[in-house]
C-alpha atoms as a PDB file:
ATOM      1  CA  UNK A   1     -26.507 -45.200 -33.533  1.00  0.00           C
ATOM      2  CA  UNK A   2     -26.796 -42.143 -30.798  1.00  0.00           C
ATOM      3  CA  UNK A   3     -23.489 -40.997 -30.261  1.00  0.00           C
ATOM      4  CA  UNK A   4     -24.038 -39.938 -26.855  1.00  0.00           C
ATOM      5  CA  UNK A   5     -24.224 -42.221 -24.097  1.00  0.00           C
ATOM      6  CA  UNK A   6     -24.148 -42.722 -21.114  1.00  0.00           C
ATOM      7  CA  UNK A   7     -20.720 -43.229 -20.151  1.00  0.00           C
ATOM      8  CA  UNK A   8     -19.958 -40.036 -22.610  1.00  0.00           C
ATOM      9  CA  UNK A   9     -21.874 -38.344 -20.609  1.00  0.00           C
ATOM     10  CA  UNK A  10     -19.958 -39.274 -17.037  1.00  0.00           C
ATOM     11  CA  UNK A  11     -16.966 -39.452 -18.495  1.00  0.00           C
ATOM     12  CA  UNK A  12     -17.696 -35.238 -19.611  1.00  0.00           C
ATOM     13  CA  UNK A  13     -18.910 -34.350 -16.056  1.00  0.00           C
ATOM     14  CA  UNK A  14     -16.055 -35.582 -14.764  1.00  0.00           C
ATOM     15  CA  UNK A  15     -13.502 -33.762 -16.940  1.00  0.00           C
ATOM     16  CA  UNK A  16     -15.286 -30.603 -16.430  1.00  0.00           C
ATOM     17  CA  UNK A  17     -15.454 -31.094 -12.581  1.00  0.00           C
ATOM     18  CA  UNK A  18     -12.122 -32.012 -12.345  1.00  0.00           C
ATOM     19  CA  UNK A  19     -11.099 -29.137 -14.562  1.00  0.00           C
ATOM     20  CA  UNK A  20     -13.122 -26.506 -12.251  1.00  0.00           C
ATOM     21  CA  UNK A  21     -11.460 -28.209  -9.338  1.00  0.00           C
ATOM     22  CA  UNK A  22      -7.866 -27.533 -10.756  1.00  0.00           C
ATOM     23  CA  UNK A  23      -8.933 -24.373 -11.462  1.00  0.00           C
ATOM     24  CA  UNK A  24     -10.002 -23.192  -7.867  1.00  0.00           C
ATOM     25  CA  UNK A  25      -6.747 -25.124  -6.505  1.00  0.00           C
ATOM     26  CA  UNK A  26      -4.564 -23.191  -9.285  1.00  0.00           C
ATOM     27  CA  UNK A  27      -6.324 -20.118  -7.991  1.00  0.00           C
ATOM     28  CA  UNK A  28      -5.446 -20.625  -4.545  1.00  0.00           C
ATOM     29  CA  UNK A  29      -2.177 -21.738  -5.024  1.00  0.00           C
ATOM     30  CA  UNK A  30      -0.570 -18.624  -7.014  1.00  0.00           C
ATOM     31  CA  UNK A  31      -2.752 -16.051  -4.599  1.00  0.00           C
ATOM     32  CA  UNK A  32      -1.151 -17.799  -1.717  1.00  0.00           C
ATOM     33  CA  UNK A  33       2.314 -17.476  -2.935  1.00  0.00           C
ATOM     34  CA  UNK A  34       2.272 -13.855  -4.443  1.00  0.00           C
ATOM     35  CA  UNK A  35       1.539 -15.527  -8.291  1.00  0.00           C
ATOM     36  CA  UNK A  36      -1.668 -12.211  -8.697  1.00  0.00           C
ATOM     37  CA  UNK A  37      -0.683  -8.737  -9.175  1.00  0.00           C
ATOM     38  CA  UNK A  38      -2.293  -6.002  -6.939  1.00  0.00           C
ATOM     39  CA  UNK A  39      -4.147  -4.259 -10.338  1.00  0.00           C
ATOM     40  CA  UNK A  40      -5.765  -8.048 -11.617  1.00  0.00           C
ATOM     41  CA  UNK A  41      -8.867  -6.606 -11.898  1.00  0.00           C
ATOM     42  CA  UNK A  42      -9.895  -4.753 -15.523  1.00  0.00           C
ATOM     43  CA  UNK A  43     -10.002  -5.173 -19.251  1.00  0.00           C
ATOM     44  CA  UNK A  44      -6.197  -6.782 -19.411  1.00  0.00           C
ATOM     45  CA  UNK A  45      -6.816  -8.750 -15.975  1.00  0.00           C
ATOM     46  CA  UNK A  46      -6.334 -12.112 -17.296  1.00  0.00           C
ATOM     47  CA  UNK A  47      -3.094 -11.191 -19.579  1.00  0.00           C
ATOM     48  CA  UNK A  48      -1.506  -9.070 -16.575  1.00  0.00           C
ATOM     49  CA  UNK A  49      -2.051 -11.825 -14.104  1.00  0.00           C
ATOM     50  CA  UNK A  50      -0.402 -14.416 -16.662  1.00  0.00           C
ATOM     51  CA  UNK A  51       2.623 -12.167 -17.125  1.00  0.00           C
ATOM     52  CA  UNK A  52       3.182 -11.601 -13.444  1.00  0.00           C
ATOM     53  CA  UNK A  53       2.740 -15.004 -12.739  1.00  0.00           C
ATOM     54  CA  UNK A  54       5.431 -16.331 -15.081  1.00  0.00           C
ATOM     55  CA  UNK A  55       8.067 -13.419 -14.725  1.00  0.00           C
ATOM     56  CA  UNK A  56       7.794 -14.515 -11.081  1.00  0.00           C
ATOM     57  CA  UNK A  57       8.007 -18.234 -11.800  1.00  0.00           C
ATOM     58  CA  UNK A  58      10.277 -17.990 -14.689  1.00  0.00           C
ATOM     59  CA  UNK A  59      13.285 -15.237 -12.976  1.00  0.00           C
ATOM     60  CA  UNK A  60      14.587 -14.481 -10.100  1.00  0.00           C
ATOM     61  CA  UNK A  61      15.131 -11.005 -11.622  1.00  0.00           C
ATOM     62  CA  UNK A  62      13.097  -7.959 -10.785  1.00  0.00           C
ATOM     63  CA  UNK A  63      11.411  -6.153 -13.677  1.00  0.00           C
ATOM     64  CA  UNK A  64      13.149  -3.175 -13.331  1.00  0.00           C
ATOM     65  CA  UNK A  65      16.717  -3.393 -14.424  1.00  0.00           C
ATOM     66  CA  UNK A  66      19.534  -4.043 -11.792  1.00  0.00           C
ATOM     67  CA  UNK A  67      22.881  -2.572 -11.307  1.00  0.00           C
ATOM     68  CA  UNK A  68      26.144  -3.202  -9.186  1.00  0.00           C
ATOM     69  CA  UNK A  69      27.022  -1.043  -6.374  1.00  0.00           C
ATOM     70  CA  UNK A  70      30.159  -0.194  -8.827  1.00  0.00           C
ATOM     71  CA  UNK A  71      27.452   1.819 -11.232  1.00  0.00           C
ATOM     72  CA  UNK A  72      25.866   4.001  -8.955  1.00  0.00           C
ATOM     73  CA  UNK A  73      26.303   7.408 -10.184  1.00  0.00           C
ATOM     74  CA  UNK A  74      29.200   9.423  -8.134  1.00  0.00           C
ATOM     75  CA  UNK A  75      27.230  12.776  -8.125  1.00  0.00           C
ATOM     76  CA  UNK A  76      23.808  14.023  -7.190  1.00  0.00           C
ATOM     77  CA  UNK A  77      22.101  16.972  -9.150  1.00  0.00           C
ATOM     78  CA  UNK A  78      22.319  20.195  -7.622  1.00  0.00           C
ATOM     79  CA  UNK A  79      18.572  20.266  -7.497  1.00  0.00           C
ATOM     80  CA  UNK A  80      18.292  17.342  -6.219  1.00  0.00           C
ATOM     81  CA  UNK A  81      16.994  18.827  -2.301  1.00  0.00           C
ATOM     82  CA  UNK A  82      14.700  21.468  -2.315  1.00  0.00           C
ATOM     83  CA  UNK A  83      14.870  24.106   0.223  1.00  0.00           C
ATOM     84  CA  UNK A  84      14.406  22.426   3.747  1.00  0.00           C
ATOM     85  CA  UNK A  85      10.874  23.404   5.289  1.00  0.00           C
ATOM     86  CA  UNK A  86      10.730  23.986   8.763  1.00  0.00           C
ATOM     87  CA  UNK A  87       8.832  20.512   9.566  1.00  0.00           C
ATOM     88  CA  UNK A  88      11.759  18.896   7.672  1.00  0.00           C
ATOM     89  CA  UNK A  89      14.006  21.082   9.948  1.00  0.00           C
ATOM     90  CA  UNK A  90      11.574  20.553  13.267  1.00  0.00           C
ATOM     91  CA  UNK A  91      12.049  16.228  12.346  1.00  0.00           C
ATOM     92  CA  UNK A  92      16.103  16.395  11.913  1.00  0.00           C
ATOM     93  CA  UNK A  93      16.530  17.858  15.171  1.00  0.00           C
ATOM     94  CA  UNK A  94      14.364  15.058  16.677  1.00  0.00           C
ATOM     95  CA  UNK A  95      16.078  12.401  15.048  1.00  0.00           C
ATOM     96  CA  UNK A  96      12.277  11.970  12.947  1.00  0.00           C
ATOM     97  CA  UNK A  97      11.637  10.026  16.342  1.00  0.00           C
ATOM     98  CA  UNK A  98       7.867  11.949  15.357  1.00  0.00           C
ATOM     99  CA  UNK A  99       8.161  11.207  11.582  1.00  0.00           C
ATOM    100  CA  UNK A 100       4.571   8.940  10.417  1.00  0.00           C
ATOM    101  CA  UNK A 101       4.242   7.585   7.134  1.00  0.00           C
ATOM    102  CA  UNK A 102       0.549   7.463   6.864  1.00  0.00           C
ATOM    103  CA  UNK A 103      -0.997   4.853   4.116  1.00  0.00           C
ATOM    104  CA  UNK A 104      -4.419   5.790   3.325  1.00  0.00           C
ATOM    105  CA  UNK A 105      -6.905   6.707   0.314  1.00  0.00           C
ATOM    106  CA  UNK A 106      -7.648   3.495  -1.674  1.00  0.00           C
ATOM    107  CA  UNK A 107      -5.762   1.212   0.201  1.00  0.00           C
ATOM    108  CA  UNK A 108      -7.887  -1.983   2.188  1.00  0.00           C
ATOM    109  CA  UNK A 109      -6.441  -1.598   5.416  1.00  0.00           C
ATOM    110  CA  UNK A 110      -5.355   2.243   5.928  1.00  0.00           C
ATOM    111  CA  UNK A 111      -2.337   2.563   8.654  1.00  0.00           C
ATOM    112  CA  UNK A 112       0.337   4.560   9.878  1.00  0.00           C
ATOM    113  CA  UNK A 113       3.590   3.717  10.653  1.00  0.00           C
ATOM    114  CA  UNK A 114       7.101   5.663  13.253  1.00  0.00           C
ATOM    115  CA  UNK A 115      10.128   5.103  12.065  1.00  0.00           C
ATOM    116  CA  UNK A 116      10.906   2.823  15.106  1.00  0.00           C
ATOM    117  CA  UNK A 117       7.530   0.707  13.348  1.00  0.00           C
ATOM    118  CA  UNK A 118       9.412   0.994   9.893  1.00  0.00           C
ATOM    119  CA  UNK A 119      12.542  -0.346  11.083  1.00  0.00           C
ATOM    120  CA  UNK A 120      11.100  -3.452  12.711  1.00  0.00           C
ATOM    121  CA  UNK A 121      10.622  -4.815   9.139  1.00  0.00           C
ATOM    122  CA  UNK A 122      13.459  -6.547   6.735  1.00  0.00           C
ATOM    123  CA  UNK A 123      15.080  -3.968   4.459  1.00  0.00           C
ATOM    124  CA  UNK A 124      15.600  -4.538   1.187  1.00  0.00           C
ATOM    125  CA  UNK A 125      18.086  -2.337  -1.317  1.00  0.00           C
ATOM    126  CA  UNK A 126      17.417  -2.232  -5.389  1.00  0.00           C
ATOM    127  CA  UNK A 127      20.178  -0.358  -7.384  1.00  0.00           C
ATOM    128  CA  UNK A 128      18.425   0.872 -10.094  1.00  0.00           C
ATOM    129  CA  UNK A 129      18.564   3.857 -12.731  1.00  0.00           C
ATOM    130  CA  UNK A 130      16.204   6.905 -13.076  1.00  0.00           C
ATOM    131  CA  UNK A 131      15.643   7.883 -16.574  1.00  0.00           C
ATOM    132  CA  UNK A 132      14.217  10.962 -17.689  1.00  0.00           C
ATOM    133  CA  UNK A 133      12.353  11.785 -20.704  1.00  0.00           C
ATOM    134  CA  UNK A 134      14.386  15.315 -20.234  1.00  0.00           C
ATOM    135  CA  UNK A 135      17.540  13.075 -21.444  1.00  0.00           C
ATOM    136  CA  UNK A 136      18.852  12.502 -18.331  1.00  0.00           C
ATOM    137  CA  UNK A 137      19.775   9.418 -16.289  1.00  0.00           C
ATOM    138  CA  UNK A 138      20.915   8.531 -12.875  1.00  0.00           C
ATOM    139  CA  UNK A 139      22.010   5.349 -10.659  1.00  0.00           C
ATOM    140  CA  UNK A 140      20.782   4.972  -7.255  1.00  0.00           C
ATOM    141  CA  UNK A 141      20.519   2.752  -4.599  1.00  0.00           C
ATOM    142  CA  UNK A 142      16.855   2.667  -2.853  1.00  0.00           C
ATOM    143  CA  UNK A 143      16.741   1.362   0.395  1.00  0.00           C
ATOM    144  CA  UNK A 144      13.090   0.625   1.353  1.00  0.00           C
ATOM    145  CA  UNK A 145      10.825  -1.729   3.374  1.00  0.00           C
END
C-alpha cells in the first residue's frame, strides 16, 4: 500500500499554506508594532530580529542600563566643553532660534529640523552611565526626542 494519498496530500498543502499565511501575518504584525530592528538586514538578520523582538515583548526595560535621578553624577569633567566657536557663540545669542539639525547620508527620508520643529515632539529622558574604556565612568541624564 502507497502511503501517499490523496487526502495526505490536501491535508500537507494546507499546513504549508496556512503556515506561509501565519508567517506573512506574523511579519506584519511585529513590523507594525516596532517588533524589527532598523539593521535586520545581514548575516545575523534573523537572530537580531528574534532578540529585539523578545527584549521588547518580554521587558519593559531599555537595553541600556537605567539609573535614578539620585545617581546622576554631581560633577562634570573639566573637559567636558570645548572652547566655544563663534557659530556656537553666533546661536546662544539668538536663542538657537537658527539652530537645524539636518538628518541626511543613508537615511530613507533625509530632513531637517528648528528647534521650534524639535520641540513639537514628546520628550523623553534616559538616565544612563557613560563608561570609558580609559577607566572612567559618568551618570547623566539625556534628554532627547
Amino acid at each position: 500500500m502507497n502511503g501517499f494519498s490523496r487526502r495526505k496530500f490536501l491535508l500537507s498543502g494546507l499546513a504549508a499554506t496556512a503556515g506561509a499565511s501565519g508567517l506573512v501575518v506574523a511579519g506584519r504584525l511585529a513590523q507594525k508594532y516596532g517588533l524589527i530592528p532598523p539593521d535586520h538586514g545581514g548575516l545575523y538578520g534573523v537572530g537580531e530580529t528574534l532578540t529585539y523582538a523578545s527584549q521588547r515583548l518580554l521587558t519593559r526595560h531599555s537595553l541600556a542600563r537605567e539609573f535614578s535621578r539620585s545617581q546622576i553624577s554631581s560633577r562634570p569633567f573639566p573637559n567636558e566643553i570645548g572652547p566655544l566657536t563663534e557659530e556656537f557663540k553666533r546661536l546662544q545669542a539668538g536663542g538657537f532660534a537658527d539652530y537645524r539639525l539636518s538628518i541626511d547620508g543613508l537615511v530613507r527620508e533625509p530632513a531637517s529640523f528648528s528647534l521650534a520643529d524639535l520641540r513639537t515632539y514628546p520628550a523623553r529622558s534616559h538616565i544612563t552611565e557613560i563608561a570609558c574604556e580609559e577607566g572612567w565612568s559618568y551618570i547623566a541624564e539625556w534628554i532627547g526626542v
